[in-house]
N, C-alpha and C. Protein backbone atom coordinates (compact mmCIF):
# COMPACT_ATOMS: atom_id res chain seq x y z
N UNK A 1 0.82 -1.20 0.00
CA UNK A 1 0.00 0.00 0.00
C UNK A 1 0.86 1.26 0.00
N UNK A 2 1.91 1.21 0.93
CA UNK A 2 2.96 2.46 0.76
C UNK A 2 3.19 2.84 -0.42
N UNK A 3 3.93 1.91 -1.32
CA UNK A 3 4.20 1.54 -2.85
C UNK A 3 3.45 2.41 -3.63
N UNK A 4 2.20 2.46 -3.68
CA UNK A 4 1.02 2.65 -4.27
C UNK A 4 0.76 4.42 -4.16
N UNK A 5 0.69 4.42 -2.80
CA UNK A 5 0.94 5.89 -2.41
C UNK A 5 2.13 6.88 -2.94
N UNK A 6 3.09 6.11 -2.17
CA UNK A 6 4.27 6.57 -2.93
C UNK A 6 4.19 6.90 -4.58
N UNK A 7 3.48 6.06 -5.29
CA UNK A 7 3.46 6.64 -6.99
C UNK A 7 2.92 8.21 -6.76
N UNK A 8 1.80 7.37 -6.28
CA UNK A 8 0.67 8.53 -6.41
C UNK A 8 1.05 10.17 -6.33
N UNK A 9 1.99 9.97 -5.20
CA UNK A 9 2.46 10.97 -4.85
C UNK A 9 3.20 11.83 -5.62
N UNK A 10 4.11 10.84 -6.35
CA UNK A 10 5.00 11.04 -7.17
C UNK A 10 4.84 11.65 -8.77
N UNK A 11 3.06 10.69 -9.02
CA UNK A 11 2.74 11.56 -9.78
C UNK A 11 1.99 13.05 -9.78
N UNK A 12 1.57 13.05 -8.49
CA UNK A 12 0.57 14.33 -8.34
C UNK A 12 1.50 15.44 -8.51
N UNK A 13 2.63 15.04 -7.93
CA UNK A 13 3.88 16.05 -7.54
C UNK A 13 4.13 16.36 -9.48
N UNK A 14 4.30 15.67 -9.92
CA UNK A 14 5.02 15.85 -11.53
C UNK A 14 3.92 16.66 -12.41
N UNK A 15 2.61 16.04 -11.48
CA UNK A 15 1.49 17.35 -12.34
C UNK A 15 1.39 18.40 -12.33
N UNK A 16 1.34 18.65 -10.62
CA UNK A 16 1.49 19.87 -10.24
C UNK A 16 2.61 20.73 -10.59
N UNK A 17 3.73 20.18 -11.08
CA UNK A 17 5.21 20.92 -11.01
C UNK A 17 4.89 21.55 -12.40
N UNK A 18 4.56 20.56 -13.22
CA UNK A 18 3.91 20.93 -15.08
C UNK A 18 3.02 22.01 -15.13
N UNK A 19 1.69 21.83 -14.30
CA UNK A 19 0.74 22.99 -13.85
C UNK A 19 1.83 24.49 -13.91
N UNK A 20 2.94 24.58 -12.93
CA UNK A 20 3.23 25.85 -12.50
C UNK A 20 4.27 26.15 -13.53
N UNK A 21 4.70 25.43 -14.22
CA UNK A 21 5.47 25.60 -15.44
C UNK A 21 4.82 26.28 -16.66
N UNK A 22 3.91 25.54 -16.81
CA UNK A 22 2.71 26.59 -17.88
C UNK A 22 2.06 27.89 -17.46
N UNK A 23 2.07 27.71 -16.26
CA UNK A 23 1.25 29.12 -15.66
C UNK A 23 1.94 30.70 -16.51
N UNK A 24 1.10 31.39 -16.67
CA UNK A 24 1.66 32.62 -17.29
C UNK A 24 2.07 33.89 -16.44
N UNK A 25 1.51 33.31 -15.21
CA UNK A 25 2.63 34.36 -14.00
C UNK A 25 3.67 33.67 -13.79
N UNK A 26 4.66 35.13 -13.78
CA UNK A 26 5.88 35.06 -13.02
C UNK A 26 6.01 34.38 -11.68
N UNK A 27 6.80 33.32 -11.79
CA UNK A 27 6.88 32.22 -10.14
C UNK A 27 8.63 32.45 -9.90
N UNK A 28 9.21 32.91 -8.74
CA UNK A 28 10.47 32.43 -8.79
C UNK A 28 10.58 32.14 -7.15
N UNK A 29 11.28 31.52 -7.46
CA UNK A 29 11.26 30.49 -5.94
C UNK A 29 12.81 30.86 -5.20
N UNK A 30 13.00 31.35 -3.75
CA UNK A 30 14.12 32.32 -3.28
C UNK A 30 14.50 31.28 -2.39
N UNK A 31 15.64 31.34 -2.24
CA UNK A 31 15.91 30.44 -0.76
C UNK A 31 15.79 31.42 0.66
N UNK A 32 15.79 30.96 1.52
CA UNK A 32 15.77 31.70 2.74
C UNK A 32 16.65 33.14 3.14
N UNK A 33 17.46 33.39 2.28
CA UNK A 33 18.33 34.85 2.17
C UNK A 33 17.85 35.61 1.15
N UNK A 34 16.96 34.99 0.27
CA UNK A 34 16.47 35.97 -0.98
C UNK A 34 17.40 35.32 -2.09
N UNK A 35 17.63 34.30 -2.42
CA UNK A 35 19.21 34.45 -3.70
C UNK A 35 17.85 33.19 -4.67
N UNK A 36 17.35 33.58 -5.97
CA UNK A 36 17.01 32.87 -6.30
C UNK A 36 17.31 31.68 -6.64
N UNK A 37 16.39 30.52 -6.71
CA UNK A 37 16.92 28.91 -6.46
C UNK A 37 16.28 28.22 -7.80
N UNK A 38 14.63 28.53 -8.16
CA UNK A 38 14.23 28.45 -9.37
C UNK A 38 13.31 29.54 -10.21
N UNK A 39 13.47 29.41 -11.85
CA UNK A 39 12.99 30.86 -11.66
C UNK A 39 11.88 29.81 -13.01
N UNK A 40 10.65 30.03 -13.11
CA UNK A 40 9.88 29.27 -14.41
C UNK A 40 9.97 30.55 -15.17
N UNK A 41 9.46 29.63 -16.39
CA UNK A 41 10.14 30.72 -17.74
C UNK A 41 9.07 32.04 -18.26
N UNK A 42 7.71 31.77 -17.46
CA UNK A 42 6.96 33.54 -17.16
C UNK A 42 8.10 33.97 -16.76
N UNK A 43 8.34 34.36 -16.03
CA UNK A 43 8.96 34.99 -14.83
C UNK A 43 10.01 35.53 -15.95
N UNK A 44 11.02 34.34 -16.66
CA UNK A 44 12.33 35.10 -17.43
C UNK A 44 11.78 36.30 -18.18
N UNK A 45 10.40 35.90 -18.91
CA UNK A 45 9.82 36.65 -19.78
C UNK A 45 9.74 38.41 -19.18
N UNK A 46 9.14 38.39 -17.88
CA UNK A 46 8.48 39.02 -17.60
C UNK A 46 10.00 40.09 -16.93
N UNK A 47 11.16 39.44 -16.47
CA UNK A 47 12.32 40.13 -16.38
C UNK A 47 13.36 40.39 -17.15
N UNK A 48 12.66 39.96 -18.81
CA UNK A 48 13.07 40.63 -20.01
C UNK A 48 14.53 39.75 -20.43
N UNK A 49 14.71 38.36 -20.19
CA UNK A 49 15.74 37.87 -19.80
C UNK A 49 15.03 36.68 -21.07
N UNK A 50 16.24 36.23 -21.86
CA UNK A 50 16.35 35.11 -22.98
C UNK A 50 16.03 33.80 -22.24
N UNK A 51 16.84 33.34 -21.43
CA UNK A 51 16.91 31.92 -20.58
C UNK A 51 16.26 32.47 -19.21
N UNK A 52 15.63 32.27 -18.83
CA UNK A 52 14.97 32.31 -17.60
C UNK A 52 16.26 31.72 -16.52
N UNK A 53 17.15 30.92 -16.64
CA UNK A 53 17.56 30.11 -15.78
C UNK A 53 19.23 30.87 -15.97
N UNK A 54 18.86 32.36 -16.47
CA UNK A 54 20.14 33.25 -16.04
C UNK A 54 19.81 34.24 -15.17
N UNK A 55 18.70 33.75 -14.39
CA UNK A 55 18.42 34.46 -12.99
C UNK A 55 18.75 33.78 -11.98
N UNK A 56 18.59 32.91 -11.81
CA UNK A 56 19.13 31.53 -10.58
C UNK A 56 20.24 32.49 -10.34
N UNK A 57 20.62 32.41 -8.60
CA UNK A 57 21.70 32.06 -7.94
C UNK A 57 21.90 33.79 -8.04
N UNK A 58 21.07 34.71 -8.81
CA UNK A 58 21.11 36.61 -8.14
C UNK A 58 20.22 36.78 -7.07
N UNK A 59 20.72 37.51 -6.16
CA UNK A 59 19.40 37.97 -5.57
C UNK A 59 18.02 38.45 -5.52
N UNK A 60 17.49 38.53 -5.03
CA UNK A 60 15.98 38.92 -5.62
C UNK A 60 16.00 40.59 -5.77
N UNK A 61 17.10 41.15 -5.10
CA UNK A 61 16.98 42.72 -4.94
C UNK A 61 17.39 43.62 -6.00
N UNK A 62 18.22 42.79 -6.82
CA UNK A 62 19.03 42.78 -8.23
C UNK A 62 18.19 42.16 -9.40
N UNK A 63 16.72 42.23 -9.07
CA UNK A 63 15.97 41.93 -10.07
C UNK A 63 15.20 42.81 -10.90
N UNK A 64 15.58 44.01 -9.52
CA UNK A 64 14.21 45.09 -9.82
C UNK A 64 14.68 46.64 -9.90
């Protein structure tokens, strides 16, 4: 039964992650100091940026 759950989980998680990937708002995800960790590719759009994933690892204060 764990087994079972465990998928489940595994898939709800992979839907939901797809869900926030398509979303057309800006999502960026900060670690606990502010230094971004993931940024989905609204978000690059929306900070005028080619690769979205050449925001990772700036701060969030250096965004704006």
């Amino acid at each position: 039964m764990d087994n079972v759950n465990s998928k489940q989980a595994t898939v709800l998680s992979q839907n939901f992650n797809s869900f926030l990937r398509l979303m057309q708002e800006g999502l960026i995800v900060l670690d606990p100091s502010g230094y971004v960790v993931d940024v989905y590719e609204a978000a690059g759009k929306i900070f005028g940026t080619s690769n979205h994933n050449e925001l990772v690892g700036r701060h969030f204060s250096d965004l704006y």
